[in-house]
N, C-alpha and C. Protein backbone atom coordinates (compact mmCIF):
# COMPACT_ATOMS: atom_id res chain seq x y z
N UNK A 1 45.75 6.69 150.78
CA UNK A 1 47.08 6.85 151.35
C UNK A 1 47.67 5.45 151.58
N UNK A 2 48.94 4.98 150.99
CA UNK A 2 49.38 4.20 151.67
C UNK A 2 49.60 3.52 153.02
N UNK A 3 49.26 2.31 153.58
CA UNK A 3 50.04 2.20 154.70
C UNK A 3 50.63 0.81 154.60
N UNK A 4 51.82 1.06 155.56
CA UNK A 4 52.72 0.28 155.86
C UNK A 4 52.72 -0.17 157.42
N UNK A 5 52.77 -1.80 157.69
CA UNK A 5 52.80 -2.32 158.71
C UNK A 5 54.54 -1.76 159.10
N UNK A 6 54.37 -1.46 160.50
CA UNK A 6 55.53 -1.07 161.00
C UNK A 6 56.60 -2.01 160.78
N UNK A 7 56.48 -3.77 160.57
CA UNK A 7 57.52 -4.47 160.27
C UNK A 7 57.54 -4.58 158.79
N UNK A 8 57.25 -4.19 158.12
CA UNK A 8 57.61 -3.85 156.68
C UNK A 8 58.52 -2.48 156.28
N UNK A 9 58.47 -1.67 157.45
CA UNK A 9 59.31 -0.39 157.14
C UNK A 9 60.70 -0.55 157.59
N UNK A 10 60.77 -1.43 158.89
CA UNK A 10 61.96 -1.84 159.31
C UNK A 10 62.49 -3.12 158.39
N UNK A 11 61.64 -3.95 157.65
CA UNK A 11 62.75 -4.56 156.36
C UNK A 11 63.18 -4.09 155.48
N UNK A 12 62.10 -3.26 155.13
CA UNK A 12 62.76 -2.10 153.95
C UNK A 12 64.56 -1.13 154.45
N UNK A 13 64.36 -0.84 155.66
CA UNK A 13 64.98 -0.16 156.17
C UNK A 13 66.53 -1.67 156.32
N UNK A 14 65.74 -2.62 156.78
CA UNK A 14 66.93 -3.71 156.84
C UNK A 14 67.84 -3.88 155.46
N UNK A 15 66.89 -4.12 154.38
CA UNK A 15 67.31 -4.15 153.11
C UNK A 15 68.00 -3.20 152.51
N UNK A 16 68.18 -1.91 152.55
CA UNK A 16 68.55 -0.69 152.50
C UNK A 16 70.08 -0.63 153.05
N UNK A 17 69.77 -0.83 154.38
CA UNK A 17 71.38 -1.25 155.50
C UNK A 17 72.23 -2.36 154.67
N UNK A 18 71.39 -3.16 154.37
CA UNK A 18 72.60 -4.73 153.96
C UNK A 18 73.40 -4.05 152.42
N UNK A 19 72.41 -3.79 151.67
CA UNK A 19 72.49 -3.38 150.49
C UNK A 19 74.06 -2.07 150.31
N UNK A 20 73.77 -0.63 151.54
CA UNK A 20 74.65 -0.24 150.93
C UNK A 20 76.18 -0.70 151.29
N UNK A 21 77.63 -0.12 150.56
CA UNK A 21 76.80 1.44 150.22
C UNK A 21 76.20 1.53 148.82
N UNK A 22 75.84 0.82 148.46
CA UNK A 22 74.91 0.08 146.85
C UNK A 22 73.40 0.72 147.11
N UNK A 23 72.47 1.22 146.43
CA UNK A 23 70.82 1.04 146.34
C UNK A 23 70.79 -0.23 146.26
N UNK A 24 69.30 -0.15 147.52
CA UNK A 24 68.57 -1.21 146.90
C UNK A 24 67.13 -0.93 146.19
N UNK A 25 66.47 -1.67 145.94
CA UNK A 25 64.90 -1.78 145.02
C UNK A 25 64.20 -2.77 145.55
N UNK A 26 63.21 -2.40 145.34
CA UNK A 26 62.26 -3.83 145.63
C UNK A 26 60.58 -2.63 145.52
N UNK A 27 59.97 -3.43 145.80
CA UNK A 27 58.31 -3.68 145.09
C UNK A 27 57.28 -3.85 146.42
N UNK A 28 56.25 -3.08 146.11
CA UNK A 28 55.21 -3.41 147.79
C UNK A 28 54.19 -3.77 146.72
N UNK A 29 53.36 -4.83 147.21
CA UNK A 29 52.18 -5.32 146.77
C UNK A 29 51.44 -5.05 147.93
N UNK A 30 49.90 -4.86 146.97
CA UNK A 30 48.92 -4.47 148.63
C UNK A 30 47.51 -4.97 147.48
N UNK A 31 46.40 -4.40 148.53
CA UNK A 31 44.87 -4.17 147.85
C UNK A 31 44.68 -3.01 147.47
N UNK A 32 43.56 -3.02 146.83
CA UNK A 32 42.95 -1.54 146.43
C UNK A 32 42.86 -0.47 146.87
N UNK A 33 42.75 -0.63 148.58
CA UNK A 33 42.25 0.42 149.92
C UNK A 33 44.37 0.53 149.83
N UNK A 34 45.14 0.37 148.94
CA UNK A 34 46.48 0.83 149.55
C UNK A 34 46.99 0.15 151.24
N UNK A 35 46.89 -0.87 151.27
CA UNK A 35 46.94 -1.42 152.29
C UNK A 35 48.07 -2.30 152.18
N UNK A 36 49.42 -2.14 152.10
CA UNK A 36 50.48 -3.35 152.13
C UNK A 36 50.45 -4.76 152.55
N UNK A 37 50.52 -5.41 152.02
CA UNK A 37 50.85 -6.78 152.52
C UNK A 37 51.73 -7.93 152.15
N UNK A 38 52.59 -6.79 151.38
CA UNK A 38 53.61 -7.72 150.76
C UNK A 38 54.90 -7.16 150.11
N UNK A 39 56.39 -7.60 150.47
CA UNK A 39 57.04 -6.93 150.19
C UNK A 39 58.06 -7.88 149.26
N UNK A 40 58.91 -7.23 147.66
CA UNK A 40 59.62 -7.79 147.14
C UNK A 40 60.84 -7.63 147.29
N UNK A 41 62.03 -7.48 147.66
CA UNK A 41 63.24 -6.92 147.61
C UNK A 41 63.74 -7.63 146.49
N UNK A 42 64.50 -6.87 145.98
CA UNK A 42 64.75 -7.16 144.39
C UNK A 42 66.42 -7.40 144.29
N UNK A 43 67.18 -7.70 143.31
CA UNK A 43 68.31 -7.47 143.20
C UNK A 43 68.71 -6.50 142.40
N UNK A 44 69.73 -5.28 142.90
CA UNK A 44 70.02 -4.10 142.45
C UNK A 44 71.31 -4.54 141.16
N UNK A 45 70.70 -4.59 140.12
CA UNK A 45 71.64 -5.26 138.81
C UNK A 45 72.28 -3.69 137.88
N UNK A 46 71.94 -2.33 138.32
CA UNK A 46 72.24 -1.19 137.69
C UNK A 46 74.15 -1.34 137.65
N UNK A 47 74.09 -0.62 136.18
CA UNK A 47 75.61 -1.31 136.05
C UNK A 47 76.55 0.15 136.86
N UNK A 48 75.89 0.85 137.55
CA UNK A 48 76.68 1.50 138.69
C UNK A 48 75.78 1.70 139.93
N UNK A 49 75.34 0.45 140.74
CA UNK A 49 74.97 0.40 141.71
C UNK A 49 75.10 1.22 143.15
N UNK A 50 75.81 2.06 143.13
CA UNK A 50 76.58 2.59 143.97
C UNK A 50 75.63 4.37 143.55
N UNK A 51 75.03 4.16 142.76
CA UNK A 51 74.36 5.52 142.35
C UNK A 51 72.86 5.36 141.75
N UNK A 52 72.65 4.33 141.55
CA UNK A 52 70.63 3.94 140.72
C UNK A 52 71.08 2.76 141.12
N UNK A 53 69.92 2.66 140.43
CA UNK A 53 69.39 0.89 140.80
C UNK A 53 68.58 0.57 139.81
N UNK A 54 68.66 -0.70 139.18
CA UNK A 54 67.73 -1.20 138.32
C UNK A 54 67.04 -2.42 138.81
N UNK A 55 65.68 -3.23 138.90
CA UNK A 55 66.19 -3.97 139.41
C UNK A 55 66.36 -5.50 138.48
N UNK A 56 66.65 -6.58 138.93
CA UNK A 56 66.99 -7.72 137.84
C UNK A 56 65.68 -7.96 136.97
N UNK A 57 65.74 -8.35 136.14
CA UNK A 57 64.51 -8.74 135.22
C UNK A 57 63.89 -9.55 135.95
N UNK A 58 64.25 -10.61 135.65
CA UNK A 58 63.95 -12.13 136.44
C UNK A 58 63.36 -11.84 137.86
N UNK A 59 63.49 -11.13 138.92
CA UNK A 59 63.51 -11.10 140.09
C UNK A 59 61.70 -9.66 139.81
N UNK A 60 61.96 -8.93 139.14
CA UNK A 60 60.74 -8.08 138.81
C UNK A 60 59.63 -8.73 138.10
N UNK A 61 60.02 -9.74 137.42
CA UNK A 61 58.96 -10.36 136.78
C UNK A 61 58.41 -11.59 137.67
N UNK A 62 59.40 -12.32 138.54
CA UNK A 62 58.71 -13.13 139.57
C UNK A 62 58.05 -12.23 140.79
N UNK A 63 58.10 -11.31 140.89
CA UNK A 63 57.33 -10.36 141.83
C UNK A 63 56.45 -10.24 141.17
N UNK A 64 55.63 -9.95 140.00
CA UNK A 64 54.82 -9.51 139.75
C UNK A 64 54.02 -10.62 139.30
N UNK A 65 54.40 -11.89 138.84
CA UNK A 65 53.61 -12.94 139.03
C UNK A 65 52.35 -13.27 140.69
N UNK A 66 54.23 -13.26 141.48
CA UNK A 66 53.58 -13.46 142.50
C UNK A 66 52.54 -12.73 143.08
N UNK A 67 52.14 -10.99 142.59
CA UNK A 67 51.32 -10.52 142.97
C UNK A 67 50.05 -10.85 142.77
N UNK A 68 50.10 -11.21 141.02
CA UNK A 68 48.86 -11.35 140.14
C UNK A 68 48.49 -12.86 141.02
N UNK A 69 49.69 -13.78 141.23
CA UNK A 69 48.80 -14.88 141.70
C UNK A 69 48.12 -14.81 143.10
N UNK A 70 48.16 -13.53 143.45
CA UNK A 70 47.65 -13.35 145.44
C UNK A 70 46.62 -12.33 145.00
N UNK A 71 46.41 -12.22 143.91
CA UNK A 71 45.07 -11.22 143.36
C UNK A 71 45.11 -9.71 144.33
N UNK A 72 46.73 -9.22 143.84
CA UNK A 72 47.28 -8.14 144.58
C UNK A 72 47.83 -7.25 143.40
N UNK A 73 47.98 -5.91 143.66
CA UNK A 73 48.76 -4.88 142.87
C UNK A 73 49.79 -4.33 143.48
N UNK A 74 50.56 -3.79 142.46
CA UNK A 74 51.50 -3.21 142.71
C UNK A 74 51.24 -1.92 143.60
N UNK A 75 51.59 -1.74 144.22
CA UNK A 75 51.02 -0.13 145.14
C UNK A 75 52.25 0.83 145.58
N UNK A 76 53.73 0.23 145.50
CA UNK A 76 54.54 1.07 145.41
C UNK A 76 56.19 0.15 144.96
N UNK A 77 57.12 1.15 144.93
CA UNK A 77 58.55 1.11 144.52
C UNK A 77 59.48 1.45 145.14
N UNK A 78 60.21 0.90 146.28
CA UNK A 78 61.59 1.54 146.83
C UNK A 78 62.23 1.44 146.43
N UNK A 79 63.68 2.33 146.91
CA UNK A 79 65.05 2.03 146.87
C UNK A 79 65.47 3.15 147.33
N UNK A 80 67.01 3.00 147.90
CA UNK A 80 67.54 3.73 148.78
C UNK A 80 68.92 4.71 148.17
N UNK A 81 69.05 5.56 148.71
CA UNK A 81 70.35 6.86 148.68
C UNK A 81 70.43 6.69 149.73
N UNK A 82 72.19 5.67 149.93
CA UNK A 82 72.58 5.72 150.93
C UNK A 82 73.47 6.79 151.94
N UNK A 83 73.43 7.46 151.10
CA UNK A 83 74.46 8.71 151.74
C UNK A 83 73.40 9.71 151.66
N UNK A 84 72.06 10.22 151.36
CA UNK A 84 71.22 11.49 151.36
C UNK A 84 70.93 10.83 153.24
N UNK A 85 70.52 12.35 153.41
CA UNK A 85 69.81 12.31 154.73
C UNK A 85 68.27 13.08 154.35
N UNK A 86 67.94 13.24 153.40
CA UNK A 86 66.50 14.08 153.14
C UNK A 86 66.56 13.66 152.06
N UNK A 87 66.50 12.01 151.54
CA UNK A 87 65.93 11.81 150.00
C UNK A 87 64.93 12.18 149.42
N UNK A 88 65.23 12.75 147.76
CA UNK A 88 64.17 13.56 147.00
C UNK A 88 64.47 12.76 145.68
N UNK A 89 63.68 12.22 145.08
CA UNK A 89 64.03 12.00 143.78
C UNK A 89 65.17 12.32 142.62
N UNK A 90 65.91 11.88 142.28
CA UNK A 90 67.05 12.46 141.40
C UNK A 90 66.48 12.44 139.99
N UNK A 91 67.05 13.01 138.94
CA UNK A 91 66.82 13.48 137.81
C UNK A 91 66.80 11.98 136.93
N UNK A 92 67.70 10.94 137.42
CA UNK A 92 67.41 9.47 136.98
C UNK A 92 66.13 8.87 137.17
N UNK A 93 65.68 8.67 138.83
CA UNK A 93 64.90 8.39 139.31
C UNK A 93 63.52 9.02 138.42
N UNK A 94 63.78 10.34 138.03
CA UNK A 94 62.15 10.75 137.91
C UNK A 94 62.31 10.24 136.02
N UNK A 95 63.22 9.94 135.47
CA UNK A 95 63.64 9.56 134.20
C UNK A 95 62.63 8.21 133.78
N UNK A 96 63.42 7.68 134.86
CA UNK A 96 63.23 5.73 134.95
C UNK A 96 61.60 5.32 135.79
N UNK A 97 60.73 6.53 136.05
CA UNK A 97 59.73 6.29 136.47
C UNK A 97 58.85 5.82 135.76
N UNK A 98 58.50 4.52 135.42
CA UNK A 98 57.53 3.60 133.87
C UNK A 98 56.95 3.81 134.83
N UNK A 99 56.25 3.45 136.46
CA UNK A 99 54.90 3.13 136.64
C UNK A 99 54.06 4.53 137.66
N UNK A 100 53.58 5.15 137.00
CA UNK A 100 52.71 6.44 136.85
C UNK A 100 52.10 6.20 138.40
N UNK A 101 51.06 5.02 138.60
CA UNK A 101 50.38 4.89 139.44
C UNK A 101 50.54 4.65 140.86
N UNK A 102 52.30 4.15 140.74
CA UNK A 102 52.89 3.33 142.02
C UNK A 102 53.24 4.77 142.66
N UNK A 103 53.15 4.36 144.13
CA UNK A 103 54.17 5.59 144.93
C UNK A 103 55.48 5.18 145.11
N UNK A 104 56.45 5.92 145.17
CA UNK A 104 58.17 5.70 144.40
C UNK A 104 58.23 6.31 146.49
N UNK A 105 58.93 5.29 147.17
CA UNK A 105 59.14 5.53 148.52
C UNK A 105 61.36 5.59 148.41
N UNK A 106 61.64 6.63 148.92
CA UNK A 106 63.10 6.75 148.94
C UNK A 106 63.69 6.54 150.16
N UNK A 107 65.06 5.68 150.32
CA UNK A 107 65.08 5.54 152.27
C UNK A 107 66.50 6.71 151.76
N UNK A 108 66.60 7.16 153.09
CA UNK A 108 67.95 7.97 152.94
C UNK A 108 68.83 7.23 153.97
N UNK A 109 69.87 6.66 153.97
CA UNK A 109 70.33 6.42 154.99
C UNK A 109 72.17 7.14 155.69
N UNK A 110 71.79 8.39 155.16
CA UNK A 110 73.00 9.03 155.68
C UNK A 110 72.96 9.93 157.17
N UNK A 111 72.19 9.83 157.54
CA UNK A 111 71.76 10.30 159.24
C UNK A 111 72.11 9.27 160.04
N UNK A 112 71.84 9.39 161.37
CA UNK A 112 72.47 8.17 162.54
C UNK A 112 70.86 7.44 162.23
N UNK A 113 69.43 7.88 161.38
CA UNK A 113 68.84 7.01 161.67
C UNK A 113 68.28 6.85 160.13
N UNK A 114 67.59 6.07 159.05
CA UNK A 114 67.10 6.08 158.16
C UNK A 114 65.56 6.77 158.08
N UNK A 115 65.87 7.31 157.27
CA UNK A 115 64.68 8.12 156.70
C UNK A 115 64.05 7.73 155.69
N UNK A 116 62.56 7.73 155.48
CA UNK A 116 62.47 7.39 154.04
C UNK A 116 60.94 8.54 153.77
N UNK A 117 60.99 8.94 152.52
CA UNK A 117 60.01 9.50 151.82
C UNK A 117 59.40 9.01 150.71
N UNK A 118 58.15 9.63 150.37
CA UNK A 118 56.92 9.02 149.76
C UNK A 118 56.63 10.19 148.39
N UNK A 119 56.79 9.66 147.08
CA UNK A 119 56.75 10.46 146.01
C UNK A 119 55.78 10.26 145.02
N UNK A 120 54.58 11.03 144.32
CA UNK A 120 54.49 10.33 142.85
C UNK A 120 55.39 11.26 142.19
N UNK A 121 55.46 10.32 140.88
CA UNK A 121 56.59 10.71 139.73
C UNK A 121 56.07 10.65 138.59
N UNK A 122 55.86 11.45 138.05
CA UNK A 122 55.89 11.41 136.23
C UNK A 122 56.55 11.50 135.30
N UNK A 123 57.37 10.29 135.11
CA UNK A 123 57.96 10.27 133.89
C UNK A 123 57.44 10.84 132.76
N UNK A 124 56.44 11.27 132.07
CA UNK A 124 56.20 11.45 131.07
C UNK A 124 56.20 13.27 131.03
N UNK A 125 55.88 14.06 132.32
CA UNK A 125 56.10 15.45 132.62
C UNK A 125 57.25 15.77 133.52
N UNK A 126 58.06 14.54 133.60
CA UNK A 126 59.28 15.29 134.32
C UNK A 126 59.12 15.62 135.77
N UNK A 127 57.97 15.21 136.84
CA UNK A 127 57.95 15.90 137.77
C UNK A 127 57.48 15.41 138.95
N UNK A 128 57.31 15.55 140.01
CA UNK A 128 57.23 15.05 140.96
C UNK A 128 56.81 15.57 142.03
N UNK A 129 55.86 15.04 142.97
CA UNK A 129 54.99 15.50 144.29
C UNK A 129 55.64 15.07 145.74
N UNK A 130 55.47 15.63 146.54
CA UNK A 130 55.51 14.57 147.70
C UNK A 130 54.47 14.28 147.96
N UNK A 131 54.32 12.96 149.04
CA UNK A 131 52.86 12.49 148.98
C UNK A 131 53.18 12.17 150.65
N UNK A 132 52.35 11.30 151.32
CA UNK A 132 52.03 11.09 153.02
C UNK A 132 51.91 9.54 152.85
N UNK A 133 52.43 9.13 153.17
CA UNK A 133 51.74 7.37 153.97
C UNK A 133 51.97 7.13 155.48
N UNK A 134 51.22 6.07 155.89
CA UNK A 134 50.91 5.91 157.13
C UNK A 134 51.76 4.54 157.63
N UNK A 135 52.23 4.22 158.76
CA UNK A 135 52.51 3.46 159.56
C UNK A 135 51.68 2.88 160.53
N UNK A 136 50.81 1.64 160.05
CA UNK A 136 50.14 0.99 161.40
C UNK A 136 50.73 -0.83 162.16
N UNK A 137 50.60 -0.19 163.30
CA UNK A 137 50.98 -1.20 163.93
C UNK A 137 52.51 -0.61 164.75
């Protein structure tokens, strides 16, 4: 199961706020045990930002350096629907899902408070689970 240090959910959640009413994206690096310890926020370059998110090349590929050089993996994928209040994957989202293994975390921020949920996705069957992660600290 994933977990997330409680000040990593509130940047995510920060990043999310600045970002809309645009998605944002960004990247969690962790260890093996799914243990976070590192967060990318990315730049949302989708040429209708205001509805997906892609994120910049340049900015995904220096994240993932930086992981390989902290002898870290990728362990999950945000980005936000700023107007859902119960984000679920959209028919893009489960489209644009290349990484099978990552958990795809969605913030919703159309309630008085942000929400976010925890998905795997299969691009290759079209489909999608909900999943559980944890908050410590």
């Amino acid at each position: 199961m994933l977990t997330l240090h409680r000040s990593q959910l509130l940047e995510i959640f920060a990043h999310a706020r600045a970002a809309a009413p645009a998605e944002c994206c960004g990247l969690i690096g962790g260890s093996t045990n799914q243990q976070a310890d590192s967060l990318y926020p990315l730049h949302n370059v989708a040429r209708d930002p205001l509805i997906s998110y892609e994120a910049a090349p340049e900015d995904l590929f220096a994240a993932q350096r930086e992981m390989r050089a902290r002898g870290a993996q990728l362990l999950a994928i945000y980005h936000s629907h700023p107007r859902s209040t119960e984000p679920l994957p959209s028919e893009t989202d489960v489209r644009l899902a290349y990484y099978p293994s990552a958990i795809y975390l969605i913030v919703g921020l159309g309630g008085a408070e942000p929400v976010m949920r925890a998905f795997h996705i299969s691009e290759s069957e079209r489909v999608w689970e909900a999943v559980e992660y944890q908050i410590a600290g």
